[in-house]
N, C-alpha and C. Protein backbone atom coordinates (compact mmCIF):
# COMPACT_ATOMS: atom_id res chain seq x y z
N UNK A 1 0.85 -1.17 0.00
CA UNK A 1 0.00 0.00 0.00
C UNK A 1 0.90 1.23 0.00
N UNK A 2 0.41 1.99 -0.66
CA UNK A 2 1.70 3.85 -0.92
C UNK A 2 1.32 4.31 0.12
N UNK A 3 1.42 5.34 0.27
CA UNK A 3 1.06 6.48 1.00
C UNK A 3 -0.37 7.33 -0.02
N UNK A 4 -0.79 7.50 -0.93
CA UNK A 4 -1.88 7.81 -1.47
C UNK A 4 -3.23 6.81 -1.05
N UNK A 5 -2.95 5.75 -1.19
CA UNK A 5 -3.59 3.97 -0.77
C UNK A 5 -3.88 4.55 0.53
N UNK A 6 -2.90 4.64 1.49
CA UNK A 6 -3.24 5.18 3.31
C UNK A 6 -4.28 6.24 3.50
N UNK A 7 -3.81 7.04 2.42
CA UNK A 7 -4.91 8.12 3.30
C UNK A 7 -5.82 8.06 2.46
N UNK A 8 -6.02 7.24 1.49
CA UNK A 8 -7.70 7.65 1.05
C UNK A 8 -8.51 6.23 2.09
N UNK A 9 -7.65 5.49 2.59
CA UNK A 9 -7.71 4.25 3.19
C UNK A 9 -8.54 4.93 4.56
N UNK A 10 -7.31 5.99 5.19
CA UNK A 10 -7.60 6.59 6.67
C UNK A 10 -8.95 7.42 6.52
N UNK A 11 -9.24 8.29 4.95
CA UNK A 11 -10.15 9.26 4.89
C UNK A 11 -11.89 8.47 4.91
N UNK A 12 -11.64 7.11 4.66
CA UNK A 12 -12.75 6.60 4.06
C UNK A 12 -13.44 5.99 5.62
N UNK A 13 -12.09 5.75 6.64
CA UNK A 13 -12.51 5.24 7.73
C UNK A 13 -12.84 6.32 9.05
N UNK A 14 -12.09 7.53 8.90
CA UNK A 14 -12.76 8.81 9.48
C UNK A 14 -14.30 9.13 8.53
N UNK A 15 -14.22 8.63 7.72
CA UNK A 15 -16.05 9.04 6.98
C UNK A 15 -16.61 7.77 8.44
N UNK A 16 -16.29 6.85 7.90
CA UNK A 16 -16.98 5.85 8.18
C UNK A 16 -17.25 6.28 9.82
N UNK A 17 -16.12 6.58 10.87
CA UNK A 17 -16.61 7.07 11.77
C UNK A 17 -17.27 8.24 12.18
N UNK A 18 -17.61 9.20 11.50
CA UNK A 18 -17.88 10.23 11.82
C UNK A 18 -19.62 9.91 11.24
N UNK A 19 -19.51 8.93 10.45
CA UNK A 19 -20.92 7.96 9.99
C UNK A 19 -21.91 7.60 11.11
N UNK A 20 -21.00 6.67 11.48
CA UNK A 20 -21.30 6.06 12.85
C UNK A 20 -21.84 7.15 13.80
N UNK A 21 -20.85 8.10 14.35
CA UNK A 21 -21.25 9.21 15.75
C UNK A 21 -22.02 9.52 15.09
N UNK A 22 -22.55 10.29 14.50
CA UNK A 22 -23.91 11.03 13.44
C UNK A 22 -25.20 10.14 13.80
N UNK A 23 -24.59 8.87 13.77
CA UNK A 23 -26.35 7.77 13.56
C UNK A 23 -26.33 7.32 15.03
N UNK A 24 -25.16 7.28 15.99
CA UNK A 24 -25.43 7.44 17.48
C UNK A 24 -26.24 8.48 18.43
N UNK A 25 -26.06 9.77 17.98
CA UNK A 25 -26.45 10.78 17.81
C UNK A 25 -27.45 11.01 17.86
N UNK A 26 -27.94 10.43 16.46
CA UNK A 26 -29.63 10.79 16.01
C UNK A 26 -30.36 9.84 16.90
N UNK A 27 -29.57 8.72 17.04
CA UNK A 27 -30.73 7.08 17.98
C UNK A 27 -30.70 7.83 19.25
N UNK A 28 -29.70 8.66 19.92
CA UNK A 28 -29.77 8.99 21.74
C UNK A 28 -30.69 10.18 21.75
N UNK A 29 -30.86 11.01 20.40
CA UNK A 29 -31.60 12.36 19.85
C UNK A 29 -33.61 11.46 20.47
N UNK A 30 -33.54 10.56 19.94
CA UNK A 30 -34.89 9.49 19.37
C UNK A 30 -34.98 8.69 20.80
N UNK A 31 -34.03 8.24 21.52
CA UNK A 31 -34.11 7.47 22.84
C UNK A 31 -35.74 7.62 23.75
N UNK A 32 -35.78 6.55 24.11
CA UNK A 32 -37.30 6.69 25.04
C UNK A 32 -36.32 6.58 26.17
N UNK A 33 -37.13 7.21 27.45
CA UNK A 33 -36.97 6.85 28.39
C UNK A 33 -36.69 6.05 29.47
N UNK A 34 -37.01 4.58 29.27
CA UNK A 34 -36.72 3.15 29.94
C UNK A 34 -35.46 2.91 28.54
N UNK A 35 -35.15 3.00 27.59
CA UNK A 35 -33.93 3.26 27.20
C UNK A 35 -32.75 3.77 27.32
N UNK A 36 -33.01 4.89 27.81
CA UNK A 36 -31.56 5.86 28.26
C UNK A 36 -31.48 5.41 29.69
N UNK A 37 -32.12 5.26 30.40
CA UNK A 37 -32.10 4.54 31.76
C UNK A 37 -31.79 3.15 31.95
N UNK A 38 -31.66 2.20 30.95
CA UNK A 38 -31.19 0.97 30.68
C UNK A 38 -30.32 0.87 30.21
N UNK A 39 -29.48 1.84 29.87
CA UNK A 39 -27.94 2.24 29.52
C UNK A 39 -27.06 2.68 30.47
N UNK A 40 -28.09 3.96 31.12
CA UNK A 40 -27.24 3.86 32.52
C UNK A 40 -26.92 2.70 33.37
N UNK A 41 -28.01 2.17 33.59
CA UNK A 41 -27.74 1.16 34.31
C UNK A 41 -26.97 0.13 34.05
N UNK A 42 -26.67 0.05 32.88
CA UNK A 42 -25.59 -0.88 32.46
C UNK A 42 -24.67 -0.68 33.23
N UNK A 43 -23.98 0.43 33.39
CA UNK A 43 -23.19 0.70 33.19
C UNK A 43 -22.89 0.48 35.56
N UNK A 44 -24.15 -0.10 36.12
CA UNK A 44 -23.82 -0.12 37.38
C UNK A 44 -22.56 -0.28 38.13
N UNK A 45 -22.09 -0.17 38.78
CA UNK A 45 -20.74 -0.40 39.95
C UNK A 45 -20.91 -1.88 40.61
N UNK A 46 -20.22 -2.85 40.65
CA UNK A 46 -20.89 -3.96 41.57
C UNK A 46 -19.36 -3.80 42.34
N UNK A 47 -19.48 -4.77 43.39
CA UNK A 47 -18.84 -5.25 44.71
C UNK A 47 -19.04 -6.52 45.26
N UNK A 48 -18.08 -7.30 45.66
CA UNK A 48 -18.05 -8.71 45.87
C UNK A 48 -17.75 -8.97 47.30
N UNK A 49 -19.22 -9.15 47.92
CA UNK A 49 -19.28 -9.54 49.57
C UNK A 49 -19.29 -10.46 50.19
N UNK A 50 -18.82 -11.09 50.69
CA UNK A 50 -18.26 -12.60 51.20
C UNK A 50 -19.14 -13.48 49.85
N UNK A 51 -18.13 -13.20 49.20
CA UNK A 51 -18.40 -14.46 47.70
C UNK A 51 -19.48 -14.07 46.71
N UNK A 52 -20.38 -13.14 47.25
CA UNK A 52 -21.50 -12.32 46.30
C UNK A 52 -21.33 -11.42 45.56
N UNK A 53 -21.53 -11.21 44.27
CA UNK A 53 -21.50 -10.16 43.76
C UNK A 53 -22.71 -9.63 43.80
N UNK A 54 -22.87 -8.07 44.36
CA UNK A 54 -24.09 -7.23 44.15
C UNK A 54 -23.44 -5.80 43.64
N UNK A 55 -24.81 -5.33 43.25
CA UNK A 55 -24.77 -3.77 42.77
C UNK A 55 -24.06 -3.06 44.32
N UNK A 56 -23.94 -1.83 43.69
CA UNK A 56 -23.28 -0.77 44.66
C UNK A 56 -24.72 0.22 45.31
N UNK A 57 -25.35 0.09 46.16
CA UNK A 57 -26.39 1.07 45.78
C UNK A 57 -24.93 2.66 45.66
N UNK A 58 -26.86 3.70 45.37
CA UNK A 58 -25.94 4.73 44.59
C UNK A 58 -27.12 5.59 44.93
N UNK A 59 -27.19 6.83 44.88
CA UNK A 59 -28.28 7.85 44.34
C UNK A 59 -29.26 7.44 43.62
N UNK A 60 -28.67 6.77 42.24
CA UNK A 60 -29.34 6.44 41.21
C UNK A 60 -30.01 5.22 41.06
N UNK A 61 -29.82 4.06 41.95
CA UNK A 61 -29.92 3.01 41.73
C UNK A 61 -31.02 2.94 42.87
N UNK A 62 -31.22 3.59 44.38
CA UNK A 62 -32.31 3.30 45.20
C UNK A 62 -33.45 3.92 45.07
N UNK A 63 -34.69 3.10 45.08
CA UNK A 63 -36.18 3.30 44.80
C UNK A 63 -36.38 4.52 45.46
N UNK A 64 -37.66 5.22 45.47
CA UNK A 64 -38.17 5.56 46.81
C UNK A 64 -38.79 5.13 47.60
N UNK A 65 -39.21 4.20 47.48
CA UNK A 65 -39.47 2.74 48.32
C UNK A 65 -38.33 2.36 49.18
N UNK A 66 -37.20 2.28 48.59
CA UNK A 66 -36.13 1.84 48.98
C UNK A 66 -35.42 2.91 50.36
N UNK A 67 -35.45 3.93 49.69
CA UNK A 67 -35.47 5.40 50.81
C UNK A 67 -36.40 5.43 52.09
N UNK A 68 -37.36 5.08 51.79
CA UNK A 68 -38.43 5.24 52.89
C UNK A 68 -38.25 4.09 53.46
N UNK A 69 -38.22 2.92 53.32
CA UNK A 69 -37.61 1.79 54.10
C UNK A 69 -36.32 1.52 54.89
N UNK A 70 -35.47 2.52 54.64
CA UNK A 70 -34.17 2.70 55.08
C UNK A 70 -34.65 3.51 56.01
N UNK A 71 -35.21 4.47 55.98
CA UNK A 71 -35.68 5.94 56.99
C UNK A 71 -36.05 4.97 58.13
N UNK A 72 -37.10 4.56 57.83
CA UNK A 72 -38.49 3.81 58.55
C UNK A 72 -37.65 2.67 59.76
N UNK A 73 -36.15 2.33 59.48
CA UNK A 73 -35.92 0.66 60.11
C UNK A 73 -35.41 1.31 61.20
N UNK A 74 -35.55 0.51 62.32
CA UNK A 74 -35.27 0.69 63.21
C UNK A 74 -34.83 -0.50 64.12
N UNK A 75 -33.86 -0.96 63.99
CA UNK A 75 -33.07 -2.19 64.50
C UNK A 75 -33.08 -2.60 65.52
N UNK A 76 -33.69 -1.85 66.17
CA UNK A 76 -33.61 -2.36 67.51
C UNK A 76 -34.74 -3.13 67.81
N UNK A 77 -36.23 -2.52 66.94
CA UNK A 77 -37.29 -3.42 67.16
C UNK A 77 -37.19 -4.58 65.82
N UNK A 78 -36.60 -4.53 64.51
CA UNK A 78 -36.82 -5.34 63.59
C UNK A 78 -36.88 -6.64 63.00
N UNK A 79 -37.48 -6.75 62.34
CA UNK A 79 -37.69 -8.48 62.17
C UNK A 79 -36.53 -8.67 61.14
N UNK A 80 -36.43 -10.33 61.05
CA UNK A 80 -35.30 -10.50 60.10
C UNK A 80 -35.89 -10.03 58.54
N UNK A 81 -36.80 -10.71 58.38
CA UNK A 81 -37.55 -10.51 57.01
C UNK A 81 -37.23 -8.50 56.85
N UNK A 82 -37.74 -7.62 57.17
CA UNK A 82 -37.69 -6.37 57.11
C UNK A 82 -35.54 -5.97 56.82
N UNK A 83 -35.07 -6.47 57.69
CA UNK A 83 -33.40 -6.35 57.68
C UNK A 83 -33.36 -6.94 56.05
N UNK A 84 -33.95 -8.23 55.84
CA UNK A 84 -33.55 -8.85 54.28
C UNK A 84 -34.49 -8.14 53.26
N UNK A 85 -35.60 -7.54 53.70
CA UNK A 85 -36.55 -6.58 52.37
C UNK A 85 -35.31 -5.25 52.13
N UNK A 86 -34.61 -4.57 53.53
CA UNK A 86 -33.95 -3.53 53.10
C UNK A 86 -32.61 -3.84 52.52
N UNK A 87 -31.73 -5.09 52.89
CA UNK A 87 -31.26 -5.84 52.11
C UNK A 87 -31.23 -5.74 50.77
N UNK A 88 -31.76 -6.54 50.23
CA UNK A 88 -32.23 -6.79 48.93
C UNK A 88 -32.20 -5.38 48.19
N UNK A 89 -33.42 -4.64 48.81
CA UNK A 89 -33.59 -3.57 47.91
C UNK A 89 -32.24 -2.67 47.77
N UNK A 90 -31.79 -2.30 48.58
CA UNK A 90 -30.14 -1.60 48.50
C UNK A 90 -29.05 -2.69 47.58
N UNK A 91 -29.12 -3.99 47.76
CA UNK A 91 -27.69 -4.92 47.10
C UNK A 91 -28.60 -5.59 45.93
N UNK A 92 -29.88 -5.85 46.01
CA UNK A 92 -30.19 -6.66 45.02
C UNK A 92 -30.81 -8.08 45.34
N UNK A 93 -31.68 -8.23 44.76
CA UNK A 93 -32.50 -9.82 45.38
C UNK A 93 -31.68 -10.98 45.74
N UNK A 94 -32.55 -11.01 46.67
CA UNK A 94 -31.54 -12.24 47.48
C UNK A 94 -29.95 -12.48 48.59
N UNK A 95 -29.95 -11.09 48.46
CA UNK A 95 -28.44 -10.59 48.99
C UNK A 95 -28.08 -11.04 50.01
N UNK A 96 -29.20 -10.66 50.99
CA UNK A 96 -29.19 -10.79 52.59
C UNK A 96 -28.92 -12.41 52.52
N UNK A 97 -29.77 -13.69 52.12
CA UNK A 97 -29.91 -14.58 52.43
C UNK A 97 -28.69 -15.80 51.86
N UNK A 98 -28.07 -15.11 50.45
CA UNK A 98 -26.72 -15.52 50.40
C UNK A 98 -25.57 -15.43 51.26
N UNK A 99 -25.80 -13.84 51.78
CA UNK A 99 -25.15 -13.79 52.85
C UNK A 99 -25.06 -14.60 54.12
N UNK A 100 -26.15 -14.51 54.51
CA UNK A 100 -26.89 -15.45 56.09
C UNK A 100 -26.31 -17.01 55.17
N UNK A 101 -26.19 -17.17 54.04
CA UNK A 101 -26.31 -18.58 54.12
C UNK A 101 -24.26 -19.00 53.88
N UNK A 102 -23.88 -17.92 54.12
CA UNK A 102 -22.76 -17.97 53.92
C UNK A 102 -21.86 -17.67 55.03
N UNK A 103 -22.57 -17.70 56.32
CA UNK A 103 -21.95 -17.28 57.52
C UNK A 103 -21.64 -15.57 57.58
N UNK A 104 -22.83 -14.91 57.58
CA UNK A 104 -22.18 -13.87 57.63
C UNK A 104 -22.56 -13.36 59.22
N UNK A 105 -21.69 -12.59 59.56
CA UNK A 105 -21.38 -12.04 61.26
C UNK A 105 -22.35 -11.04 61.36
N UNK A 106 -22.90 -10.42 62.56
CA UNK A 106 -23.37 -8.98 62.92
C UNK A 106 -22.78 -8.27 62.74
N UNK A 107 -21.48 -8.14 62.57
CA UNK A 107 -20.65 -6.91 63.20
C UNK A 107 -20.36 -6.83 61.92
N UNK A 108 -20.40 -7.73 60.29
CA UNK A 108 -19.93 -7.42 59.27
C UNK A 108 -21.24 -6.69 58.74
N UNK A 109 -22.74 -7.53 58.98
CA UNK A 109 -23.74 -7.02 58.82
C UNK A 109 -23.95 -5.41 59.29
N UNK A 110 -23.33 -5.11 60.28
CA UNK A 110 -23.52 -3.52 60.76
C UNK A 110 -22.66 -2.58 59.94
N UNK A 111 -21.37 -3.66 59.51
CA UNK A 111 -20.74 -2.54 58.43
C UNK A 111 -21.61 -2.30 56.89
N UNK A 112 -21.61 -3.57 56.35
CA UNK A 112 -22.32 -3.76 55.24
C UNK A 112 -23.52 -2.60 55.06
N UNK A 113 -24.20 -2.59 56.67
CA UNK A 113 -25.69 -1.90 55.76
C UNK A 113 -25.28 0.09 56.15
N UNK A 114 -24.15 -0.25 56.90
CA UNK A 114 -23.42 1.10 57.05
C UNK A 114 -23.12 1.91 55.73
N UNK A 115 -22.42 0.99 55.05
CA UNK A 115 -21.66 1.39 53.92
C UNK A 115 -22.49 1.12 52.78
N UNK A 116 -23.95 0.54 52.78
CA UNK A 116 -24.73 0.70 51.75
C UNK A 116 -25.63 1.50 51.97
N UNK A 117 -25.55 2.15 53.26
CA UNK A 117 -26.83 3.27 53.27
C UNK A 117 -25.94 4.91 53.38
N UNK A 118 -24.55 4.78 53.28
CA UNK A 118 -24.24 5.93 53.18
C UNK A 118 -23.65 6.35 51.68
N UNK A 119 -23.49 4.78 51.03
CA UNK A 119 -23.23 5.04 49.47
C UNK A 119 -24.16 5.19 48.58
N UNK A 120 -25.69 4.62 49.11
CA UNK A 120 -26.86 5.09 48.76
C UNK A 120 -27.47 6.43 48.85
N UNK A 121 -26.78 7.25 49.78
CA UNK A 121 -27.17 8.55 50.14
C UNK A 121 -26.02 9.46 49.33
N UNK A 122 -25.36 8.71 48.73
CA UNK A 122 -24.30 9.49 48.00
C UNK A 122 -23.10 9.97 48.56
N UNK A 123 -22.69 9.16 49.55
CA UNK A 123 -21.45 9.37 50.49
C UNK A 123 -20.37 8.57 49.80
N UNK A 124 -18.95 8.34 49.52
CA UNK A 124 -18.56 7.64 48.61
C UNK A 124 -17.43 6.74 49.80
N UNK A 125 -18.01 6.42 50.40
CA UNK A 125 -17.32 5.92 52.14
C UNK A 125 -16.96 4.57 51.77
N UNK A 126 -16.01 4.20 52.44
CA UNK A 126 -14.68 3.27 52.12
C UNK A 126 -15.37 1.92 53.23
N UNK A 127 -14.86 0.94 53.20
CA UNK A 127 -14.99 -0.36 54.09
C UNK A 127 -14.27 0.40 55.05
N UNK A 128 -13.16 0.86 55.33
CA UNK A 128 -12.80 1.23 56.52
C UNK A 128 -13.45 1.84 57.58
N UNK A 129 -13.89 2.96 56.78
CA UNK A 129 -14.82 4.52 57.14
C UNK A 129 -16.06 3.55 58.14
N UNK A 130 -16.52 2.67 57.23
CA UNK A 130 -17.61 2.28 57.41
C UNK A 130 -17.83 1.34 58.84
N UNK A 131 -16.39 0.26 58.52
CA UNK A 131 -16.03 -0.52 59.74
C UNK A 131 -15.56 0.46 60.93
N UNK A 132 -14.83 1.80 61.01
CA UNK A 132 -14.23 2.37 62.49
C UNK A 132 -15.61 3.27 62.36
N UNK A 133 -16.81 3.35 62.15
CA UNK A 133 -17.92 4.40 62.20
C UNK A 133 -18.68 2.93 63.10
N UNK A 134 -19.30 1.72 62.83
CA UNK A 134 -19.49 0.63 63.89
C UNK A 134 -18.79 0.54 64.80
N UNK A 135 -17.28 0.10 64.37
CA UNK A 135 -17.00 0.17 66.13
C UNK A 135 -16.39 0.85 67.49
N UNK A 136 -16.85 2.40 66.56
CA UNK A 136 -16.40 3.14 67.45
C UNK A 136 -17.58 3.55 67.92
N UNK A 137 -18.80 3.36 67.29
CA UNK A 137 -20.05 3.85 67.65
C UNK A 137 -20.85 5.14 67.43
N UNK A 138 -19.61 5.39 65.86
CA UNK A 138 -20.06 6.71 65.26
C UNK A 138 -21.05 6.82 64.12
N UNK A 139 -21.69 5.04 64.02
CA UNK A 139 -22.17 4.94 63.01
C UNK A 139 -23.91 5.27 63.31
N UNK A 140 -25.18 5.97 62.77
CA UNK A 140 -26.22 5.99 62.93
C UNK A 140 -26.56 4.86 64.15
N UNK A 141 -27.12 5.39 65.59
CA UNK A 141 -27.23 4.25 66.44
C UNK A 141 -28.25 3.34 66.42
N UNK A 142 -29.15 4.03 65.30
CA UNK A 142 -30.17 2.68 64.39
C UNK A 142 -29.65 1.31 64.42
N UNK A 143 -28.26 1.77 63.40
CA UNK A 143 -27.58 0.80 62.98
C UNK A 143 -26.82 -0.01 63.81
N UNK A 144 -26.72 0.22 64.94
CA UNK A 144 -25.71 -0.49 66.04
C UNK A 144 -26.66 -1.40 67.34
N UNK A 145 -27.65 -2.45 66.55
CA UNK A 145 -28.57 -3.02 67.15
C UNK A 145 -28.09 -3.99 68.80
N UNK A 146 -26.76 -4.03 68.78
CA UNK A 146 -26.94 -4.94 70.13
C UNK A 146 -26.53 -3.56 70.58
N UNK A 147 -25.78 -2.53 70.47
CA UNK A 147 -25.60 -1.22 71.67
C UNK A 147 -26.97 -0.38 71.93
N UNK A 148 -27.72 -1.00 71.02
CA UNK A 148 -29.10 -0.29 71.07
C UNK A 148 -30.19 -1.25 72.33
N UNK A 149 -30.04 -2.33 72.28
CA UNK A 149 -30.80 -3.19 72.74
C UNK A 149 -30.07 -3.24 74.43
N UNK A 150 -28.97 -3.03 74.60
CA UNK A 150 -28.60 -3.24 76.31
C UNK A 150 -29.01 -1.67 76.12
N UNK A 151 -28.44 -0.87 75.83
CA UNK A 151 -29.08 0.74 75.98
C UNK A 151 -30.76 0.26 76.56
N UNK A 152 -31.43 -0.10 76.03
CA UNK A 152 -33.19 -0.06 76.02
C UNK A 152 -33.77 -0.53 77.28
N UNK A 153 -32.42 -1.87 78.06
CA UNK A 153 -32.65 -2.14 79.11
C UNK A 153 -32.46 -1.27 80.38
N UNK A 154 -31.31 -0.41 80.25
CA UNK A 154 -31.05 0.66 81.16
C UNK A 154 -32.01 2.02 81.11
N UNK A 155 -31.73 2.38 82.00
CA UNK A 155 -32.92 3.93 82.48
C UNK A 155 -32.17 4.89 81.53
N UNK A 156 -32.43 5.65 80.82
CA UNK A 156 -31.43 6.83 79.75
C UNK A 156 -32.30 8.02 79.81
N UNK A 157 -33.42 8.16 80.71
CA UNK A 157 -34.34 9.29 81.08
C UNK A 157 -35.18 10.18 79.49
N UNK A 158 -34.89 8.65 78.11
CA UNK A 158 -35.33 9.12 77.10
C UNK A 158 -36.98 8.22 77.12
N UNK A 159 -37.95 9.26 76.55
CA UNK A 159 -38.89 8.62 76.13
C UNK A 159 -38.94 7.31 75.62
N UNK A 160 -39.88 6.34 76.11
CA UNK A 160 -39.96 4.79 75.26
C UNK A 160 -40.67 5.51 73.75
N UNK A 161 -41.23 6.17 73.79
CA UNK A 161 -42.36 6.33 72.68
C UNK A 161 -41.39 6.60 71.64
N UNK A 162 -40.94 8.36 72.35
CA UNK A 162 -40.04 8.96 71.20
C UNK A 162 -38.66 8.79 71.01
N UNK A 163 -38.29 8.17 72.15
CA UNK A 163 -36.67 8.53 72.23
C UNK A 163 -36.18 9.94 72.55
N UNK A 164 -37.12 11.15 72.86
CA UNK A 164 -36.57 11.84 73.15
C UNK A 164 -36.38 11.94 75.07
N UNK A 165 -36.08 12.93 75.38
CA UNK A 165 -35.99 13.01 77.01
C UNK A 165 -37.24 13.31 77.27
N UNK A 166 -37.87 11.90 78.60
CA UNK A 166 -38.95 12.36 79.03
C UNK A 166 -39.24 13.28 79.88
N UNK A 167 -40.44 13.99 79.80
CA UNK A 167 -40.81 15.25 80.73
C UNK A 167 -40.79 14.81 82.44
N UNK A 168 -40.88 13.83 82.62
CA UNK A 168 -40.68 13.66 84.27
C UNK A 168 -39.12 14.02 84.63
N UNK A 169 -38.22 13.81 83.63
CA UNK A 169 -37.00 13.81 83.66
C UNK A 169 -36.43 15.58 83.85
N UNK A 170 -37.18 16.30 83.60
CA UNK A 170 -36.88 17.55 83.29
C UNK A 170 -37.13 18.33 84.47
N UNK A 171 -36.34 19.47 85.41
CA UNK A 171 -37.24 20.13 86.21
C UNK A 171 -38.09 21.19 85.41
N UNK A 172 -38.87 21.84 86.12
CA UNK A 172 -39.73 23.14 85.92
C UNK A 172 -39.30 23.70 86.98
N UNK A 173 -38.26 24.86 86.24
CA UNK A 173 -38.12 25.81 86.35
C UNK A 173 -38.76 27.11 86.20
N UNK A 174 -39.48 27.25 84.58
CA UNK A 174 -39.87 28.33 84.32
C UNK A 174 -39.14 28.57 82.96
N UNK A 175 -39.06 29.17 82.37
CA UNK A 175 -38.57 29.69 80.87
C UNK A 175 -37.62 30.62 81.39
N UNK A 176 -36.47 30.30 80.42
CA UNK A 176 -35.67 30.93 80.99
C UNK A 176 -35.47 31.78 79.94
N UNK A 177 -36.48 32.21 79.03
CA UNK A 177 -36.38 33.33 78.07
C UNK A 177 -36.82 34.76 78.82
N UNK A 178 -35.64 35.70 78.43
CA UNK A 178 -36.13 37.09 78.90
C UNK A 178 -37.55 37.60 78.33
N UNK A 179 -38.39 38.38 79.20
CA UNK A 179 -39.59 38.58 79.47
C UNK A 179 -39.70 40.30 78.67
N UNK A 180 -40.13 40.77 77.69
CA UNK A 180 -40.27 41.83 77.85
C UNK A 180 -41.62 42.87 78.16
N UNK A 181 -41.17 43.93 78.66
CA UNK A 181 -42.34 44.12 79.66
C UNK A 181 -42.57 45.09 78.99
N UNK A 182 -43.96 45.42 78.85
CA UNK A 182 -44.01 46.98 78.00
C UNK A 182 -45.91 47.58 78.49
């Protein structure tokens, strides 16, 4: 091949691509909606947890179902089924129970849903972050179900209802906001 041969060779294959981007173009121009969203998603993050591969949750990837079920748990009263519905919905069907069937620990379980509910919220937090936030006890105390459960047995002068501090607990004093007199 010459050098004349090359570049009508190179010119015909810059057509040819610039062919191509043009008709990519026009199809993403034309895209429906459960289309361009089935591309993203291709394109998901996964992670491999004691032998499982699941998705990463993400911003993009949790329901609002999935959000409001995360809000809503509260570990200290929860059933297993509810721990494996929020499970699932954050890693992907079946997650929890590969896990459980694979020996998985509490204390890995407290990191796990640590680090999938703060990468779900768009935090981009490391296994480490996630593991010294459990056991230092900096992690949401939702999430830290046996420090929650001896907590519940002791007096903490917080409401059973709300968790906040109950009013027997409080003196009356009076308001200690200045009064203005006029």
């Amino acid at each position: 091949m010459n050098v004349e041969e090359a570049l009508a060779e190179a010119a015909r294959l810059h057509a040819d691509t610039d062919a191509a981007e043009a008709a990519a173009e026009r199809a993403a121009e034309n895209q429906s909606h459960d289309e361009f969203w089935a591309e993203v998603e291709a394109q998901e993050e996964t992670e491999t947890i004691l032998g499982v591969r699941v998705r990463v949750p993400s911003p993009r990837t949790v329901t609002l179902r999935t959000k409001r079920r995360i809000e809503r748990l509260d570990l200290v009263e929860v059933s297993d089924e509810e721990i494996a519905a929020a499970l699932d919905d954050l890693f992907g069907e079946g997650s929890f129970q590969r896990w459980y069937d694979a020996g998985m620990t509490y204390q890995r379980l407290a990191v796990v849903m640590a680090w999938g509910i703060a990468r779900a919220g768009g935090s981009p937090i490391t296994w480490r972050d996630a593991y010294e936030a459990v056991t230092t006890g900096k992690a949401p105390e939702r999430l830290l179900r046996e420090k929650a459960l001896r907590a519940k047995g002791a007096s903490s002068g917080a409401s059973e209802s709300t968790g906040g501090r109950s009013k027997a607990g409080r003196s009356r004093k009076g308001s200690k906001r200045k009064r203005s007199r006029t």
